[in-house]
C-alpha atoms as a PDB file:
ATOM      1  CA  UNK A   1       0.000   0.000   0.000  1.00  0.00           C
ATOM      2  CA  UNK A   2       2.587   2.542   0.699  1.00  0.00           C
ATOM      3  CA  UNK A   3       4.421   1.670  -2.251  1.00  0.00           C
ATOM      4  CA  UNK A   4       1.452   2.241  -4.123  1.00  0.00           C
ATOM      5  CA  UNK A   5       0.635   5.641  -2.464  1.00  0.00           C
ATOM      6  CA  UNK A   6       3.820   7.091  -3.606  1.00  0.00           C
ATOM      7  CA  UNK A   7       3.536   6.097  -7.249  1.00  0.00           C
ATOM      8  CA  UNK A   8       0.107   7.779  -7.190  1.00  0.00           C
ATOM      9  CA  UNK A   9       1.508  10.762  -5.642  1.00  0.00           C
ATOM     10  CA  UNK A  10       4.300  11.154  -8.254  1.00  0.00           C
ATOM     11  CA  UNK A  11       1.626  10.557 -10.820  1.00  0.00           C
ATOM     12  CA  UNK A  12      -0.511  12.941  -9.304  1.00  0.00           C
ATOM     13  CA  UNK A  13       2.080  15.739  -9.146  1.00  0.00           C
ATOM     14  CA  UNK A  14       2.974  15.462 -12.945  1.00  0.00           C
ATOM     15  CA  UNK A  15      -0.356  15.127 -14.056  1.00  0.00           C
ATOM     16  CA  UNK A  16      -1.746  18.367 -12.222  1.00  0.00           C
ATOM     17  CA  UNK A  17       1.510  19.471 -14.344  1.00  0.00           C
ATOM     18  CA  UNK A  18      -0.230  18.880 -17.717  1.00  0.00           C
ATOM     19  CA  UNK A  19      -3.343  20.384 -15.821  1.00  0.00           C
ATOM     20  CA  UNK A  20      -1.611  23.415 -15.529  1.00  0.00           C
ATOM     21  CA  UNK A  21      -0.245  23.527 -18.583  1.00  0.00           C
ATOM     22  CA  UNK A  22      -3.925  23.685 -20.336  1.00  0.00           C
ATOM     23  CA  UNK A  23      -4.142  27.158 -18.323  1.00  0.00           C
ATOM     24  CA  UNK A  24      -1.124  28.612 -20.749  1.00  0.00           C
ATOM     25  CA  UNK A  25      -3.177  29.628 -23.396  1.00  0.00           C
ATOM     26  CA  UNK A  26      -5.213  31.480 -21.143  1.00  0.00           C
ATOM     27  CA  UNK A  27      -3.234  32.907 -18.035  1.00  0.00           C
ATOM     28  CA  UNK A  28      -0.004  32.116 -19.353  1.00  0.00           C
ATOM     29  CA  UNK A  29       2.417  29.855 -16.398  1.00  0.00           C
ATOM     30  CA  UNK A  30       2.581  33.209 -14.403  1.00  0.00           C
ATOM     31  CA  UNK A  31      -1.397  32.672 -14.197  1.00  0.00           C
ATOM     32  CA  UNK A  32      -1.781  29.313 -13.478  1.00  0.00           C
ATOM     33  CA  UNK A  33       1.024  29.369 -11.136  1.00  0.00           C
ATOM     34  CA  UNK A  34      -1.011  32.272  -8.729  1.00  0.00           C
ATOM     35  CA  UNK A  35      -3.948  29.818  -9.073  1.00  0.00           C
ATOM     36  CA  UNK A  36      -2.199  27.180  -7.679  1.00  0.00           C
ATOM     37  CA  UNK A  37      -0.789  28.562  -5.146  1.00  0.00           C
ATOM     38  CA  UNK A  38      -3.864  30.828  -4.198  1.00  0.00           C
ATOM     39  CA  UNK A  39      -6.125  27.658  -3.811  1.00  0.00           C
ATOM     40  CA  UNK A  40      -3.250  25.672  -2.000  1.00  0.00           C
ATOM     41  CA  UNK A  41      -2.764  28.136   0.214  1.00  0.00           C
ATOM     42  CA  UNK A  42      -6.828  28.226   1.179  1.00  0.00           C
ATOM     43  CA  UNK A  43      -6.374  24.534   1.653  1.00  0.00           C
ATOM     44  CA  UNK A  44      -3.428  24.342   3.473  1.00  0.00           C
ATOM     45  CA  UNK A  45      -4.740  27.366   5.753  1.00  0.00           C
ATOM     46  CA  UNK A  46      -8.025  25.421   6.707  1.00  0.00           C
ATOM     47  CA  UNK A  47      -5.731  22.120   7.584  1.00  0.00           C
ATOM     48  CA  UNK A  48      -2.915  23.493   9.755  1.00  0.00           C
ATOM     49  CA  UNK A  49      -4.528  26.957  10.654  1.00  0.00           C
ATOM     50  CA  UNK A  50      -1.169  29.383  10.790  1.00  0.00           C
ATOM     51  CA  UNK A  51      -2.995  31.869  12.604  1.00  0.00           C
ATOM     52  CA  UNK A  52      -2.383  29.987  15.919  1.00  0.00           C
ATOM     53  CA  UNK A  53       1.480  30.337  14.976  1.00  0.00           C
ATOM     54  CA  UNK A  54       3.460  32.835  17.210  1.00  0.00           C
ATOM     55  CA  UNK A  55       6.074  34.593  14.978  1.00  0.00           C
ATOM     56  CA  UNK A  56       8.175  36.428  17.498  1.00  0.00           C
ATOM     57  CA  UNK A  57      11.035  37.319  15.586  1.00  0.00           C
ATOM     58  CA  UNK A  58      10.838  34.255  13.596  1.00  0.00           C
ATOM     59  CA  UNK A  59       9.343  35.574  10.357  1.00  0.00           C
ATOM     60  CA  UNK A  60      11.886  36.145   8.238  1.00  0.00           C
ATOM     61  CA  UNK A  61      12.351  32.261   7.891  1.00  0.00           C
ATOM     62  CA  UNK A  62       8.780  31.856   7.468  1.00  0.00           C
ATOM     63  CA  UNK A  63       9.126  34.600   4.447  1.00  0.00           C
ATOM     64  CA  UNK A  64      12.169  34.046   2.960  1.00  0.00           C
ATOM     65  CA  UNK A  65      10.836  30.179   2.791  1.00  0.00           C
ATOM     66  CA  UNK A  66       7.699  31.230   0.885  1.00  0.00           C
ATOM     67  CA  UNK A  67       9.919  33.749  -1.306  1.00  0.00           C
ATOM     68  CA  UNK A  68      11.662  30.391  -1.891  1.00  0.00           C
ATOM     69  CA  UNK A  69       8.087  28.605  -2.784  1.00  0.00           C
ATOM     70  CA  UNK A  70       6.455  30.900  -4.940  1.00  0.00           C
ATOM     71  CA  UNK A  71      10.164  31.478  -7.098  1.00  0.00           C
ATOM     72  CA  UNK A  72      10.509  27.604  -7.287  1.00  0.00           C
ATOM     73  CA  UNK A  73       7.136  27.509  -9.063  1.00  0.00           C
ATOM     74  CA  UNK A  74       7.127  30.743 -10.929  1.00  0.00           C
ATOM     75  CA  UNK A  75      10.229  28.955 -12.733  1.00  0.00           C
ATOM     76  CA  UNK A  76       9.265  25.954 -12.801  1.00  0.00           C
ATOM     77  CA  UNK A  77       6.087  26.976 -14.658  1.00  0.00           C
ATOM     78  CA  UNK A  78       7.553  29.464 -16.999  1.00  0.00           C
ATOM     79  CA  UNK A  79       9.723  26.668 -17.769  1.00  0.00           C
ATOM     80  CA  UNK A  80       6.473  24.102 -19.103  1.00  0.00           C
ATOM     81  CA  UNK A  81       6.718  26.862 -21.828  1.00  0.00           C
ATOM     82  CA  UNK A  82      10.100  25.838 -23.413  1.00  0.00           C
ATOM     83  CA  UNK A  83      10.742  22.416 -22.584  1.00  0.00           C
ATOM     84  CA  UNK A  84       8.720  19.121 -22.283  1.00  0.00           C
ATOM     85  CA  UNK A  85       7.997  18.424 -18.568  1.00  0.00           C
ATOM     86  CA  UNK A  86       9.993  15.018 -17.627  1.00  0.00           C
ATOM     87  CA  UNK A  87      13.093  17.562 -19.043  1.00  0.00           C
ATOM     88  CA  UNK A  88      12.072  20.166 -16.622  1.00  0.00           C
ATOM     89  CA  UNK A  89      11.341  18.165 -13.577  1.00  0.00           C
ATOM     90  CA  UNK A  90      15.243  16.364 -14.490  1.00  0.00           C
ATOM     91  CA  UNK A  91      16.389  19.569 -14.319  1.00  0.00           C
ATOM     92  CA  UNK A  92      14.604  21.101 -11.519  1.00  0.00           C
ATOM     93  CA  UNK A  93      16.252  17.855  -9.419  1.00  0.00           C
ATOM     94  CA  UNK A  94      19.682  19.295  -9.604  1.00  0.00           C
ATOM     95  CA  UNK A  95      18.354  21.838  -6.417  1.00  0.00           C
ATOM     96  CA  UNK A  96      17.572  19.040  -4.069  1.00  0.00           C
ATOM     97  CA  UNK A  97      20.566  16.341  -4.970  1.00  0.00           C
ATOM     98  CA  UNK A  98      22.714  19.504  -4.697  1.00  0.00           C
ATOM     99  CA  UNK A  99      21.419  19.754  -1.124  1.00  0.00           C
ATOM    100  CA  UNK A 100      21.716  16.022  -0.337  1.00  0.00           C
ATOM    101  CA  UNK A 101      25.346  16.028  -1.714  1.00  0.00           C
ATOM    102  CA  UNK A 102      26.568  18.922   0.376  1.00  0.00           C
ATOM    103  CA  UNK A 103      25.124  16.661   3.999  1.00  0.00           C
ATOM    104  CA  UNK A 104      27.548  13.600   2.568  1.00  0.00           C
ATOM    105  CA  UNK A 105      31.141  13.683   2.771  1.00  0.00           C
ATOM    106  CA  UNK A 106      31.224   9.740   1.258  1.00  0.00           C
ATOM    107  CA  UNK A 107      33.269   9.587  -2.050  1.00  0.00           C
ATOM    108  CA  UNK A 108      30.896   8.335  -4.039  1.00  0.00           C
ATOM    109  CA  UNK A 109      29.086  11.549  -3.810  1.00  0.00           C
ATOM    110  CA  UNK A 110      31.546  12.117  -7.029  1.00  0.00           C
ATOM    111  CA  UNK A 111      29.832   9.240  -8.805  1.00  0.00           C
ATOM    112  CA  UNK A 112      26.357  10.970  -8.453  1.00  0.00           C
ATOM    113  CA  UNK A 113      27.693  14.410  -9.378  1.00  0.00           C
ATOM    114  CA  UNK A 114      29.429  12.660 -12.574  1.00  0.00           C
ATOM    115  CA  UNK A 115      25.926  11.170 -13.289  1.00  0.00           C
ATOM    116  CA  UNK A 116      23.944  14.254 -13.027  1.00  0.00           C
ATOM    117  CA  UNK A 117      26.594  16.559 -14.806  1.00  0.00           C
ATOM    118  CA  UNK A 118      26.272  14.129 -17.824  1.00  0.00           C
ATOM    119  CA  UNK A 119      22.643  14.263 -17.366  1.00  0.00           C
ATOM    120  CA  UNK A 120      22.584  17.921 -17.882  1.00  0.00           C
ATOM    121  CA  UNK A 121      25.117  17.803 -20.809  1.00  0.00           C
ATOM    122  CA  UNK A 122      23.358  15.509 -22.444  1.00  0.00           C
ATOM    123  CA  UNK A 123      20.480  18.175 -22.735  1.00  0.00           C
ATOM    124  CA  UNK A 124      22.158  20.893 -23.794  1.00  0.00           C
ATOM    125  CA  UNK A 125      21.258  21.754 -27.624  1.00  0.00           C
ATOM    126  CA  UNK A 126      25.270  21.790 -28.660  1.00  0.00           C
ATOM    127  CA  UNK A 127      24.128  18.195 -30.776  1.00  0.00           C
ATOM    128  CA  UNK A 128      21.010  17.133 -33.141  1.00  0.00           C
ATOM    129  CA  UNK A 129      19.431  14.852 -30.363  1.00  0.00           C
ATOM    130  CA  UNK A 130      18.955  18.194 -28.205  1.00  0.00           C
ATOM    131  CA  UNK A 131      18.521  20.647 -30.621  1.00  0.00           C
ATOM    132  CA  UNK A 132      14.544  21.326 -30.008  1.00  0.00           C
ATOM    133  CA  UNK A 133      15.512  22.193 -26.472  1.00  0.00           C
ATOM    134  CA  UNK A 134      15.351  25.999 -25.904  1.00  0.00           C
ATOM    135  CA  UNK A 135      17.868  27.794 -23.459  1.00  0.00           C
ATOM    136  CA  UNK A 136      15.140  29.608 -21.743  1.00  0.00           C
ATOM    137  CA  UNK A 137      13.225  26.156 -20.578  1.00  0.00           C
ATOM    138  CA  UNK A 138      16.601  25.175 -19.304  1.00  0.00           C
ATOM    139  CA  UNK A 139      17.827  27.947 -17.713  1.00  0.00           C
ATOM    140  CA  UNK A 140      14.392  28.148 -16.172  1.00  0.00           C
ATOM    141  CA  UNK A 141      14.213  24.619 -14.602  1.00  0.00           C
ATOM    142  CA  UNK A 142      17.887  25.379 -13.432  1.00  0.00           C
ATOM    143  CA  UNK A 143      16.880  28.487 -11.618  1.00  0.00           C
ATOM    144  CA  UNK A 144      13.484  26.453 -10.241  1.00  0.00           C
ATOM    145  CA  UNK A 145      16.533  24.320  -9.015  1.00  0.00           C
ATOM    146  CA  UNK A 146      18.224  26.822  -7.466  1.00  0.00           C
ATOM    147  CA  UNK A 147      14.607  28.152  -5.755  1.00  0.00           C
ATOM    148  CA  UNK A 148      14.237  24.197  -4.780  1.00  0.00           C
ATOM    149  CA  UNK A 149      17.486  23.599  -2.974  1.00  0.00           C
ATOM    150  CA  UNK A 150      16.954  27.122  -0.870  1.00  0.00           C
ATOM    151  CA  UNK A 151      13.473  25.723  -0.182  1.00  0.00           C
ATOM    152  CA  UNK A 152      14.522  22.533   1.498  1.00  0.00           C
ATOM    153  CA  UNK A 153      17.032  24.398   3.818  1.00  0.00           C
ATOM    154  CA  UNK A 154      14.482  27.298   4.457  1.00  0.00           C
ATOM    155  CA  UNK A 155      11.591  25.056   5.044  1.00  0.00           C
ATOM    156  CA  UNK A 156      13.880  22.612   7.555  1.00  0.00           C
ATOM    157  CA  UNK A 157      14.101  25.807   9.715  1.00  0.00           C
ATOM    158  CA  UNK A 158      10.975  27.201   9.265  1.00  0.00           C
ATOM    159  CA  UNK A 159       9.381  23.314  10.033  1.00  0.00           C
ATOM    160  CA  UNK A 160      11.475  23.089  13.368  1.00  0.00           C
ATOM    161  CA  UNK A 161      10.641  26.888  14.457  1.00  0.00           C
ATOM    162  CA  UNK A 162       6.774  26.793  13.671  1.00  0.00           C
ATOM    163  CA  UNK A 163       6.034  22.715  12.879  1.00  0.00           C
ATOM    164  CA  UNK A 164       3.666  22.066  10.318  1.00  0.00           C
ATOM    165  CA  UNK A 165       1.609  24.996  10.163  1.00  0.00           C
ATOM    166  CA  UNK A 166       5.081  26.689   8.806  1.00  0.00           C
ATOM    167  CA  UNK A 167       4.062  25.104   5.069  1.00  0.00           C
ATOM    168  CA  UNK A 168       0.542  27.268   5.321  1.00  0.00           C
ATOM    169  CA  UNK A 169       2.330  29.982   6.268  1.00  0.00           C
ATOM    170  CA  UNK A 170       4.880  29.487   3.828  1.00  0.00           C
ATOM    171  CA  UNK A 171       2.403  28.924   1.120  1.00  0.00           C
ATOM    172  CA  UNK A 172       0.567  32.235   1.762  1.00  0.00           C
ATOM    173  CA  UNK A 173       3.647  34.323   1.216  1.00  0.00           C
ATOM    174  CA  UNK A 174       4.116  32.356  -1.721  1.00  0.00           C
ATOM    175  CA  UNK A 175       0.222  33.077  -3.021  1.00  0.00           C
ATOM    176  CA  UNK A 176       1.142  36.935  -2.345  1.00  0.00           C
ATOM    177  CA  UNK A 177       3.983  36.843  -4.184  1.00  0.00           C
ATOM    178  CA  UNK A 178       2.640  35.196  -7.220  1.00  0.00           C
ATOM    179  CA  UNK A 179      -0.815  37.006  -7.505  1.00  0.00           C
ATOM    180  CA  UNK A 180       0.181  40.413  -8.821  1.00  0.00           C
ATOM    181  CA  UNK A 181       2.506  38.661 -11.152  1.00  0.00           C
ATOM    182  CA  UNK A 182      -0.031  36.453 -12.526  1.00  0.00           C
ATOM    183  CA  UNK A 183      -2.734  39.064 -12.111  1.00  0.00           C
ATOM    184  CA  UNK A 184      -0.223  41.510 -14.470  1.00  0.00           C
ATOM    185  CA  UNK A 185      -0.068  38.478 -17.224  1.00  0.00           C
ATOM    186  CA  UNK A 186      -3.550  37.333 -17.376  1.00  0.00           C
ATOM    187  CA  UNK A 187      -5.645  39.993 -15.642  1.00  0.00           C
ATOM    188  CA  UNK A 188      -9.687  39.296 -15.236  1.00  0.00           C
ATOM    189  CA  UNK A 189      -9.066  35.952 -17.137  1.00  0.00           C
ATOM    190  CA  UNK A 190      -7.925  34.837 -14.183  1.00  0.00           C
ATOM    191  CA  UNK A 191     -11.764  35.047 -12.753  1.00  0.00           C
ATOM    192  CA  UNK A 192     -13.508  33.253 -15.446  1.00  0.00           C
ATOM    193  CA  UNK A 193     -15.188  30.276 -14.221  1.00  0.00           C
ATOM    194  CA  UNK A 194     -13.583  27.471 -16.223  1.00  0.00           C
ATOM    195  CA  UNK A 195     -10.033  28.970 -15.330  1.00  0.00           C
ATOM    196  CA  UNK A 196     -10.614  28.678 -11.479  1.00  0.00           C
ATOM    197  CA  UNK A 197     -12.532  25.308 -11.771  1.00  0.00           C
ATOM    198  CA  UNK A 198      -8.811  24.056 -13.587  1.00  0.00           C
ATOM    199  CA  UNK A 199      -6.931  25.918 -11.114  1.00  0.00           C
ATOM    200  CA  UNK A 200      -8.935  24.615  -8.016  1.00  0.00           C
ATOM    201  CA  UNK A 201      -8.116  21.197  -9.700  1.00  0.00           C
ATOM    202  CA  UNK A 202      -4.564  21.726 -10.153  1.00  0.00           C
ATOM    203  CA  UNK A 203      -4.479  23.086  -6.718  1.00  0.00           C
ATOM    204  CA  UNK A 204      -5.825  19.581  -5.430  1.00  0.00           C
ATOM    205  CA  UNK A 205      -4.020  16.947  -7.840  1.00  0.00           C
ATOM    206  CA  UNK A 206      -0.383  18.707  -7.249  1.00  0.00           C
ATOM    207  CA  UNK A 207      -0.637  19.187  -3.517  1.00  0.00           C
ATOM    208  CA  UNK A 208      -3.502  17.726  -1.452  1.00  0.00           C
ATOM    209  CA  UNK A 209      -3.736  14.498  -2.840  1.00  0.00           C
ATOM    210  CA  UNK A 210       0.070  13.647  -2.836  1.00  0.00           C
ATOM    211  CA  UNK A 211       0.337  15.498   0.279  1.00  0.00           C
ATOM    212  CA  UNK A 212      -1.778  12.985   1.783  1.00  0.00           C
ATOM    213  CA  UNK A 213      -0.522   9.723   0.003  1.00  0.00           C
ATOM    214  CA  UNK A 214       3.365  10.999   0.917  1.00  0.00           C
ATOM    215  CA  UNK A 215       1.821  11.415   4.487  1.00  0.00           C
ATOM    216  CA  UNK A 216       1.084   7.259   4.655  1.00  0.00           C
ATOM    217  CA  UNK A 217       3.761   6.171   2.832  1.00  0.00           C
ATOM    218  CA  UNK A 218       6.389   7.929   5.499  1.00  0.00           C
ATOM    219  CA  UNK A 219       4.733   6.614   8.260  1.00  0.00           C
ATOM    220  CA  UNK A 220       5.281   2.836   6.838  1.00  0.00           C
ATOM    221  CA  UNK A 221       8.137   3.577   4.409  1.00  0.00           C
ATOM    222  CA  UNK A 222      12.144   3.729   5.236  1.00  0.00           C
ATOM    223  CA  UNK A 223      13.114   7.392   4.560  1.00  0.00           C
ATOM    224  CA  UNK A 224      15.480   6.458   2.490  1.00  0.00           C
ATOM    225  CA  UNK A 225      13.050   4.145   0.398  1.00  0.00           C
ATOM    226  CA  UNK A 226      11.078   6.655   0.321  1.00  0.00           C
ATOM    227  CA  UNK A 227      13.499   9.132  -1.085  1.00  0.00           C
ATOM    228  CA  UNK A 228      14.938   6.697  -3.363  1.00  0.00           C
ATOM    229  CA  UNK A 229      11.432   5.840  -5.085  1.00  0.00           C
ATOM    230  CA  UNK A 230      10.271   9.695  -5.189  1.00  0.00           C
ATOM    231  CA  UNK A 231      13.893  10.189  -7.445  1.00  0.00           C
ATOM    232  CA  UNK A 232      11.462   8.595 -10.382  1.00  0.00           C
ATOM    233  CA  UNK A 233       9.581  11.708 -10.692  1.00  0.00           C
ATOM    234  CA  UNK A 234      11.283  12.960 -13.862  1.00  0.00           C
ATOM    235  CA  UNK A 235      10.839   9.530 -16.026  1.00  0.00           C
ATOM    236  CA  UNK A 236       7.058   9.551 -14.646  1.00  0.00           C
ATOM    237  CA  UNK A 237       6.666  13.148 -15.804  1.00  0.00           C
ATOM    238  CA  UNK A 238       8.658  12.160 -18.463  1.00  0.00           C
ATOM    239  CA  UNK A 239       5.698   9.106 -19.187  1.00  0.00           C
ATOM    240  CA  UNK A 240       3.295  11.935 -18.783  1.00  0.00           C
ATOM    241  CA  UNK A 241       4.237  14.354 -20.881  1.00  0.00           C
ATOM    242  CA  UNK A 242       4.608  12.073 -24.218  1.00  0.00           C
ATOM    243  CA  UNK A 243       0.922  10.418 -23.115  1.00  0.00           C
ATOM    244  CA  UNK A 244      -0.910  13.550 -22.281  1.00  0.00           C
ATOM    245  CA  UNK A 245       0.556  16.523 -23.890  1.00  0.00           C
ATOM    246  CA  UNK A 246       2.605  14.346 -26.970  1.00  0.00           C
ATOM    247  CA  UNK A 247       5.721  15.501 -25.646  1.00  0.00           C
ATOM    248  CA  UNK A 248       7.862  12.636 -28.036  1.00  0.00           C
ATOM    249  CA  UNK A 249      11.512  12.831 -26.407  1.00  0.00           C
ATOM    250  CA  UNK A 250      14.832  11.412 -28.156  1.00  0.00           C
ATOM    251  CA  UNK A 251      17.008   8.167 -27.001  1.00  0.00           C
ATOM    252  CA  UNK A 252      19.615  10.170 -25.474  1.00  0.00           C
ATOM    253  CA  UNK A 253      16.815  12.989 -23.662  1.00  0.00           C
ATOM    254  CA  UNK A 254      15.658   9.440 -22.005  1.00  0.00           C
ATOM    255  CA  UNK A 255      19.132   8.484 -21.377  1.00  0.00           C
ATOM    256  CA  UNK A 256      19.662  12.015 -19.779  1.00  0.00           C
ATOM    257  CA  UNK A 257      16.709  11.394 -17.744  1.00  0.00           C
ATOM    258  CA  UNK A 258      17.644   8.271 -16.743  1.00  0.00           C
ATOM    259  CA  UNK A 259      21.483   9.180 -15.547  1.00  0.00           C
ATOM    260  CA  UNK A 260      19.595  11.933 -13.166  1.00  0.00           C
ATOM    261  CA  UNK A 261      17.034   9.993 -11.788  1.00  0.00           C
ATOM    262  CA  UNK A 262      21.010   7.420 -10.799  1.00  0.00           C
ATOM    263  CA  UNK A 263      21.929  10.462  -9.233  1.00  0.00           C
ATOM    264  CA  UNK A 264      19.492  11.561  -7.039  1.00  0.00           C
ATOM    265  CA  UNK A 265      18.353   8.206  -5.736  1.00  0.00           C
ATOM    266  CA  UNK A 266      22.551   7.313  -5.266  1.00  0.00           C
ATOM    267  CA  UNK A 267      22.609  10.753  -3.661  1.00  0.00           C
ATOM    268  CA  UNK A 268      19.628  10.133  -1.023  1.00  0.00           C
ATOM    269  CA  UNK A 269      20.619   6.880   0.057  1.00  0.00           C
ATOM    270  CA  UNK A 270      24.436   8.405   0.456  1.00  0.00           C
ATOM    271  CA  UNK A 271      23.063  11.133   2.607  1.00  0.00           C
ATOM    272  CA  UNK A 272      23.532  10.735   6.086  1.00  0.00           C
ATOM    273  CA  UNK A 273      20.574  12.687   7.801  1.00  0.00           C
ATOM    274  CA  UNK A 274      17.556  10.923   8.836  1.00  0.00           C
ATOM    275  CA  UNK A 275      14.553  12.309   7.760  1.00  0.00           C
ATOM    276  CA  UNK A 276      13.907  12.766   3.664  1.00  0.00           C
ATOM    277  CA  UNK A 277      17.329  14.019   2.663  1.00  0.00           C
ATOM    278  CA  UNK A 278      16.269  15.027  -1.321  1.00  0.00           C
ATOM    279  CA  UNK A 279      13.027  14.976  -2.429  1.00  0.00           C
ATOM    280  CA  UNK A 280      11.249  17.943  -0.312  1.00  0.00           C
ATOM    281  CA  UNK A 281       7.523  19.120  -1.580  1.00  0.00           C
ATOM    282  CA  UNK A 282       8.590  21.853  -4.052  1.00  0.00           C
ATOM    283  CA  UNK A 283       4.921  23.283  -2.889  1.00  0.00           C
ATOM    284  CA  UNK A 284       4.147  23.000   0.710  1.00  0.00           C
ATOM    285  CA  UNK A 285       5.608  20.986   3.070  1.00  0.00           C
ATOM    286  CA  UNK A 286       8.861  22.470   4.816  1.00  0.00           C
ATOM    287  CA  UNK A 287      12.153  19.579   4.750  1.00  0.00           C
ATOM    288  CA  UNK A 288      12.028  17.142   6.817  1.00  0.00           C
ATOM    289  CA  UNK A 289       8.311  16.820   7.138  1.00  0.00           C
ATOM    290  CA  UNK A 290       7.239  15.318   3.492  1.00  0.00           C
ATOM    291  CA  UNK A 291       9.173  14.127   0.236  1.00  0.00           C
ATOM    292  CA  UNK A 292       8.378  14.856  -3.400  1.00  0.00           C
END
């Protein structure tokens, strides 16, 4: 069963992906990302209720970690506009196996970061198998990286200074952040009736659902099986994409794929800490409380 919970939740989080992406034509990413994190944040208010929380001079974790949030998803989702999404997701990985690297000292750290730096190279469109891949979609996922790895380490403080009720809190920054940039790309379309219906949806497939799945499989799950088995979420978006959105990648894209997902499942079970070393929920849940 827990096995099963966390291939649904990887599904889930790719497939409220494509969801999202079906909103481009008509808020653009920056729209659909404020949607998504407007209605996540409603949810994840009404759960953990982050009014009870007592800041006292502990804010500026709780901000800077939902600066972190709504920047990891801006990118991420500007991103979906360049490059197919198992691509993206790949690259977006580099932020947390970055992070899970720097806890291990063990040499074959070297082996992961020789995996994922091929990876990467692999992608770049210096050769015919690449060449569709635009600089922008990678540069993008790189800097939703970047916005991941600061995440993890802002959301392990803000989760040990406020508990749980720090991703709420975190998420509402985020939602502030993101509206008046989505609100300046997409203005009143953003209040059309089919839009929010997609974005209430999105809201629920990406976050609530595989927050709750994740949320089982810890409690039954070695965190280091756990971290190991969320490290397929690029060839499932991968999957996803080509099925859903006919996103038709070449041999050595998959290969690409492939040598990251080696990297950041080598690089979680390396790590030496003792919750969920890599894979942190890019959109809620601070490190060290749930996976992605």
């Amino acid at each position: 069963m827990a096995i099963g919970a966390v291939l649904v939740a990887m599904t889930c989080i790719s497939g409220g992906a494509t969801i999202a992406k079906q909103l481009f034509p008509f808020v653009g990413p920056s729209g659909a990302t404020a949607l998504r994190l407007g209605f996540a944040a409603v949810i994840m208010t009404l759960i953990f209720r982050p009014w009870r929380l007592s800041l006292k001079g502990n804010w500026r974790t709780l901000t800077i970690y939902g600066l972190c949030l709504a920047g990891m998803n801006l990118a991420l989702y500007a991103a979906l506009q360049f490059i197919p999404l198992g691509i993206a997701i790949a690259i977006e990985f580099i932020g947390p196996l970055g992070v899970a690297i720097a806890t291990s000292r063990k040499k074959t750290d070297f082996v992961w970061i020789g995996l994922a730096a091929t990876g990467l190279a692999m992608l770049l469109p210096v050769h015919s198998a690449a060449i569709a891949l635009d600089y922008r979609g990678l540069v993008l996922a790189a800097l939703a990286g970047l916005f991941w790895a600061c995440y993890i380490i802002t959301g392990k403080r803000a989760g040990q200074q406020h508990g749980a009720a720090a991703s709420a809190a975190g998420m509402i920054v985020a939602a502030i952040v993101a509206a008046p940039i989505g609100i300046a790309q997409a203005g009143q379309d953003l209040l059309l009736p089919g839009v929010l219906v997609l974005g209430l949806v999105v809201a629920i497939v990406s976050s609530a659902i595989p927050y709750s799945l994740e949320m089982v499989a810890l409690g039954k799950l070695p965190s280091n099986t756990f971290g190991t088995m969320m490290s397929a979420e690029p060839a499932i978006g991968a999957l996803i994409g080509m099925l859903v959105l006919g996103e038709v990648l070449g041999v050595s894209q998959w290969a690409a794929i492939g040598l990251i997902v080696m990297a950041s499942a080598g690089a979680g079970l390396s790590s030496k800490r003792t919750g969920c070393p890599t894979q942190i929920d890019r959109c809620e849940i601070p490190a060290g409380k749930v996976s992605i």
